[in-house]
N, C-alpha and C. Protein backbone atom coordinates (compact mmCIF):
# COMPACT_ATOMS: atom_id res chain seq x y z
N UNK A 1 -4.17 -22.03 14.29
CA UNK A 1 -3.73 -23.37 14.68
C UNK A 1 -4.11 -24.37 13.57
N UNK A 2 -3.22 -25.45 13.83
CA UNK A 2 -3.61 -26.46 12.71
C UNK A 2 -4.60 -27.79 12.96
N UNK A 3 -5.28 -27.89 11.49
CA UNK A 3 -6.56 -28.89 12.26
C UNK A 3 -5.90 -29.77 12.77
N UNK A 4 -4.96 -30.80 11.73
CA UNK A 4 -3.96 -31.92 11.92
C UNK A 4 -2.59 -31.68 13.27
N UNK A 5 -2.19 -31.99 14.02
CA UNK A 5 -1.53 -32.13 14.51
C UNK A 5 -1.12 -33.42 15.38
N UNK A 6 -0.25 -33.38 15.61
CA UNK A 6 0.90 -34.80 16.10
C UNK A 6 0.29 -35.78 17.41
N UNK A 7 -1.03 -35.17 17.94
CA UNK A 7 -1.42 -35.59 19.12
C UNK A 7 -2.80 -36.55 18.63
N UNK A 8 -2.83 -36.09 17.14
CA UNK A 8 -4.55 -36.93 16.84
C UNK A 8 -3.85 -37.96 16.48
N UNK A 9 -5.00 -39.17 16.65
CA UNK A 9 -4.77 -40.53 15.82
C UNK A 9 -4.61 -40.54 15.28
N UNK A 10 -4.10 -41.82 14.26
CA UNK A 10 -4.26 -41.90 12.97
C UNK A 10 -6.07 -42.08 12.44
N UNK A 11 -6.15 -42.47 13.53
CA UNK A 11 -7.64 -42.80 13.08
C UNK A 11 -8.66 -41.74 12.85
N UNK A 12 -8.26 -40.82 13.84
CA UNK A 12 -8.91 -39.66 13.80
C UNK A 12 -8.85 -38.65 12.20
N UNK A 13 -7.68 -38.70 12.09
CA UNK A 13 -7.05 -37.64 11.18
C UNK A 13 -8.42 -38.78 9.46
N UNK A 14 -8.00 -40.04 9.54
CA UNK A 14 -8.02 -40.51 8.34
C UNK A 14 -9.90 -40.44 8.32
N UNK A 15 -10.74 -40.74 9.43
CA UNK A 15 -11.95 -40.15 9.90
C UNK A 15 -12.31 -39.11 8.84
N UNK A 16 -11.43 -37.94 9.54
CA UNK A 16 -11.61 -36.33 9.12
C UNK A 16 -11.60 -36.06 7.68
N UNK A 17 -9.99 -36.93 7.34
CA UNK A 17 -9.30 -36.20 6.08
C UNK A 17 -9.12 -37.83 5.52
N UNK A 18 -9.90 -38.55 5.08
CA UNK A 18 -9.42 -39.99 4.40
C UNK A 18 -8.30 -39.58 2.95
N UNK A 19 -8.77 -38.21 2.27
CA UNK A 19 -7.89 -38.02 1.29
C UNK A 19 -6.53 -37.46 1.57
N UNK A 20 -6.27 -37.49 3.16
CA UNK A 20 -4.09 -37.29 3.59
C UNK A 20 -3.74 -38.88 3.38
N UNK A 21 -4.63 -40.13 3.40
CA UNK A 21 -4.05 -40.90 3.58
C UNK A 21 -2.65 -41.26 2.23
N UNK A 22 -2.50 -40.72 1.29
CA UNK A 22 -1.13 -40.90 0.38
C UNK A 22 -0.05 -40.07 1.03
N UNK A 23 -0.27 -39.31 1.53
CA UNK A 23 0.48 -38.34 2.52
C UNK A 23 1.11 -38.96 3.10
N UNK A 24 0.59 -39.78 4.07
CA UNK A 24 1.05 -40.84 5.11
C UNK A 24 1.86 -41.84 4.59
N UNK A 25 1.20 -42.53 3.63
CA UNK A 25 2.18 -43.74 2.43
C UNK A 25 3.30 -43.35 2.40
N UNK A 26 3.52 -41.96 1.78
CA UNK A 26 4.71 -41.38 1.33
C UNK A 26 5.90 -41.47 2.35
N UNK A 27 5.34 -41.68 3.47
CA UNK A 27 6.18 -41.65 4.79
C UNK A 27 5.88 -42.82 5.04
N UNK A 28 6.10 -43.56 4.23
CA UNK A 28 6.31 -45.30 5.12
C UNK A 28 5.05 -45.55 6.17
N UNK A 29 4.00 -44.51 6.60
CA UNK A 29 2.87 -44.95 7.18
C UNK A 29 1.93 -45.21 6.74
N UNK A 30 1.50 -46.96 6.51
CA UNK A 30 0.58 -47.71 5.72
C UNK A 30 -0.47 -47.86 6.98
N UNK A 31 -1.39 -46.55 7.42
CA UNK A 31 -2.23 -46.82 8.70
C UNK A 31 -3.72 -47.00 8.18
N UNK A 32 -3.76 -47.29 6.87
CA UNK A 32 -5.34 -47.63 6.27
C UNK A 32 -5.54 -48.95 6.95
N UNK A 33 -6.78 -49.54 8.12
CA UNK A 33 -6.51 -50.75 8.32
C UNK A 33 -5.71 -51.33 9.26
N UNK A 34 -4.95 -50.89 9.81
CA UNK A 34 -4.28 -51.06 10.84
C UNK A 34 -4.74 -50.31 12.09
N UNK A 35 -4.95 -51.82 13.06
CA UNK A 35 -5.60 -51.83 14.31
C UNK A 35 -5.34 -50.95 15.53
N UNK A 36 -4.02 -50.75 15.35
CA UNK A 36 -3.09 -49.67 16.30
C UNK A 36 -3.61 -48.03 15.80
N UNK A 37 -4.06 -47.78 14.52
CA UNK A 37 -4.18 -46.40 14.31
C UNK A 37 -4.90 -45.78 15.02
N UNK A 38 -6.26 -46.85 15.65
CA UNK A 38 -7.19 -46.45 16.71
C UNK A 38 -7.04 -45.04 17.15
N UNK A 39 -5.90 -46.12 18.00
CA UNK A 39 -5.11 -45.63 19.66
C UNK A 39 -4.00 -44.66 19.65
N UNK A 40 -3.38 -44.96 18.53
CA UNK A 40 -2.07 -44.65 18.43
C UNK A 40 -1.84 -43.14 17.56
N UNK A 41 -1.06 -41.83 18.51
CA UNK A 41 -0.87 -40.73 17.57
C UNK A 41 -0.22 -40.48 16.66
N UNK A 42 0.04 -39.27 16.06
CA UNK A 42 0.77 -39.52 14.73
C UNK A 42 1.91 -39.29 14.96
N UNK A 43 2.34 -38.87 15.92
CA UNK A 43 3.65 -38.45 16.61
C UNK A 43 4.27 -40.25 17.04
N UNK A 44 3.19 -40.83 17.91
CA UNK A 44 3.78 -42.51 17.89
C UNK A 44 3.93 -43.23 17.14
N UNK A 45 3.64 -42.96 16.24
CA UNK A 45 3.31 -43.59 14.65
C UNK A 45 4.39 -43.82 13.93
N UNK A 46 4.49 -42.00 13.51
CA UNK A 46 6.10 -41.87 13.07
C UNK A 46 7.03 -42.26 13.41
N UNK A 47 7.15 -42.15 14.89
CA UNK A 47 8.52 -42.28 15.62
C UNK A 47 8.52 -43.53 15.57
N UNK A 48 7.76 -44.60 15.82
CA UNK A 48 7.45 -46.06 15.41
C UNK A 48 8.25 -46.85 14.56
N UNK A 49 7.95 -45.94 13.00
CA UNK A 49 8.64 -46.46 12.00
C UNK A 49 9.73 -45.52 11.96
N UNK A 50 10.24 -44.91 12.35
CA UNK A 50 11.44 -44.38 12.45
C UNK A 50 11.56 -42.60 11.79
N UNK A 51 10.67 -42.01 11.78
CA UNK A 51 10.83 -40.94 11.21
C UNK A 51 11.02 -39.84 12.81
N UNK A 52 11.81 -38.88 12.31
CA UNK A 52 12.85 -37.89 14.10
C UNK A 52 12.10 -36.77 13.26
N UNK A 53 11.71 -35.72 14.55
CA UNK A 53 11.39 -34.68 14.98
C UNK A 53 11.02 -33.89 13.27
N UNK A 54 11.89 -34.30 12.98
CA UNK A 54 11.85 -32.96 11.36
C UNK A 54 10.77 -33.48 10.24
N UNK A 55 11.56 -34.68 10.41
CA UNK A 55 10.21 -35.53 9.51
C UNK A 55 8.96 -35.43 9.51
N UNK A 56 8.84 -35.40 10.83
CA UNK A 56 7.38 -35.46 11.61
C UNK A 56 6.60 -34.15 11.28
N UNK A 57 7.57 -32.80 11.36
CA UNK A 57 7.02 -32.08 10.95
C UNK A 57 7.02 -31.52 9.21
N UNK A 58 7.57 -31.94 8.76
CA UNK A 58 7.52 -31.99 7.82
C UNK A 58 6.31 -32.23 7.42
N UNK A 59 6.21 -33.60 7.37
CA UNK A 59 4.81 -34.50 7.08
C UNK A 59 3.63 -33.86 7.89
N UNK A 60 3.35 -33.05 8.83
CA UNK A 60 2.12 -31.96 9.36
C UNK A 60 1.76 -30.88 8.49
N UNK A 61 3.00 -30.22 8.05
CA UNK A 61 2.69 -29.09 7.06
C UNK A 61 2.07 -30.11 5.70
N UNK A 62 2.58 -30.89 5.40
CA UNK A 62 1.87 -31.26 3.92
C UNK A 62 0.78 -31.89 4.58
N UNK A 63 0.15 -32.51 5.16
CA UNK A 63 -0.98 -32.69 5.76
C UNK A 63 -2.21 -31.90 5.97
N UNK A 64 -1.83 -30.67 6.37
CA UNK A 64 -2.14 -29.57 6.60
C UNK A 64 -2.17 -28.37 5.47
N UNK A 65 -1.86 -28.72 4.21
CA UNK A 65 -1.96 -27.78 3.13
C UNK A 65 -2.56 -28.22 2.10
């Protein structure tokens, strides 16, 4: 199983792994600092700014490698 997946925060993940945060950039998610990353998963995140199902996973595997 993967550490990262679509159900952790942003906050959590950037916690864990502060060095995915260019990962995230790359995908239009600027969650360094932003108050919502708390709360909010990476699955709500994405879909937020507009990235669908593929994207999403997309951006887990490079997260995750």
């Amino acid at each position: 199983m993967s550490d990262i997946n679509k159900d952790m925060t942003f906050g959590e993940l950037l916690d864990k792994y502060p060095d995915k945060a260019p990962i995230l950039g790359a995908y239009g998610l600027h969650c360094i600092g932003c108050h919502i990353a708390v709360f909010e998963t990476i699955e709500q995140g994405a879909q937020a700014h507009g990235l669908d199902d593929a994207q999403i996973e997309e951006m887990l595997k490079k997260l995750n490698s």
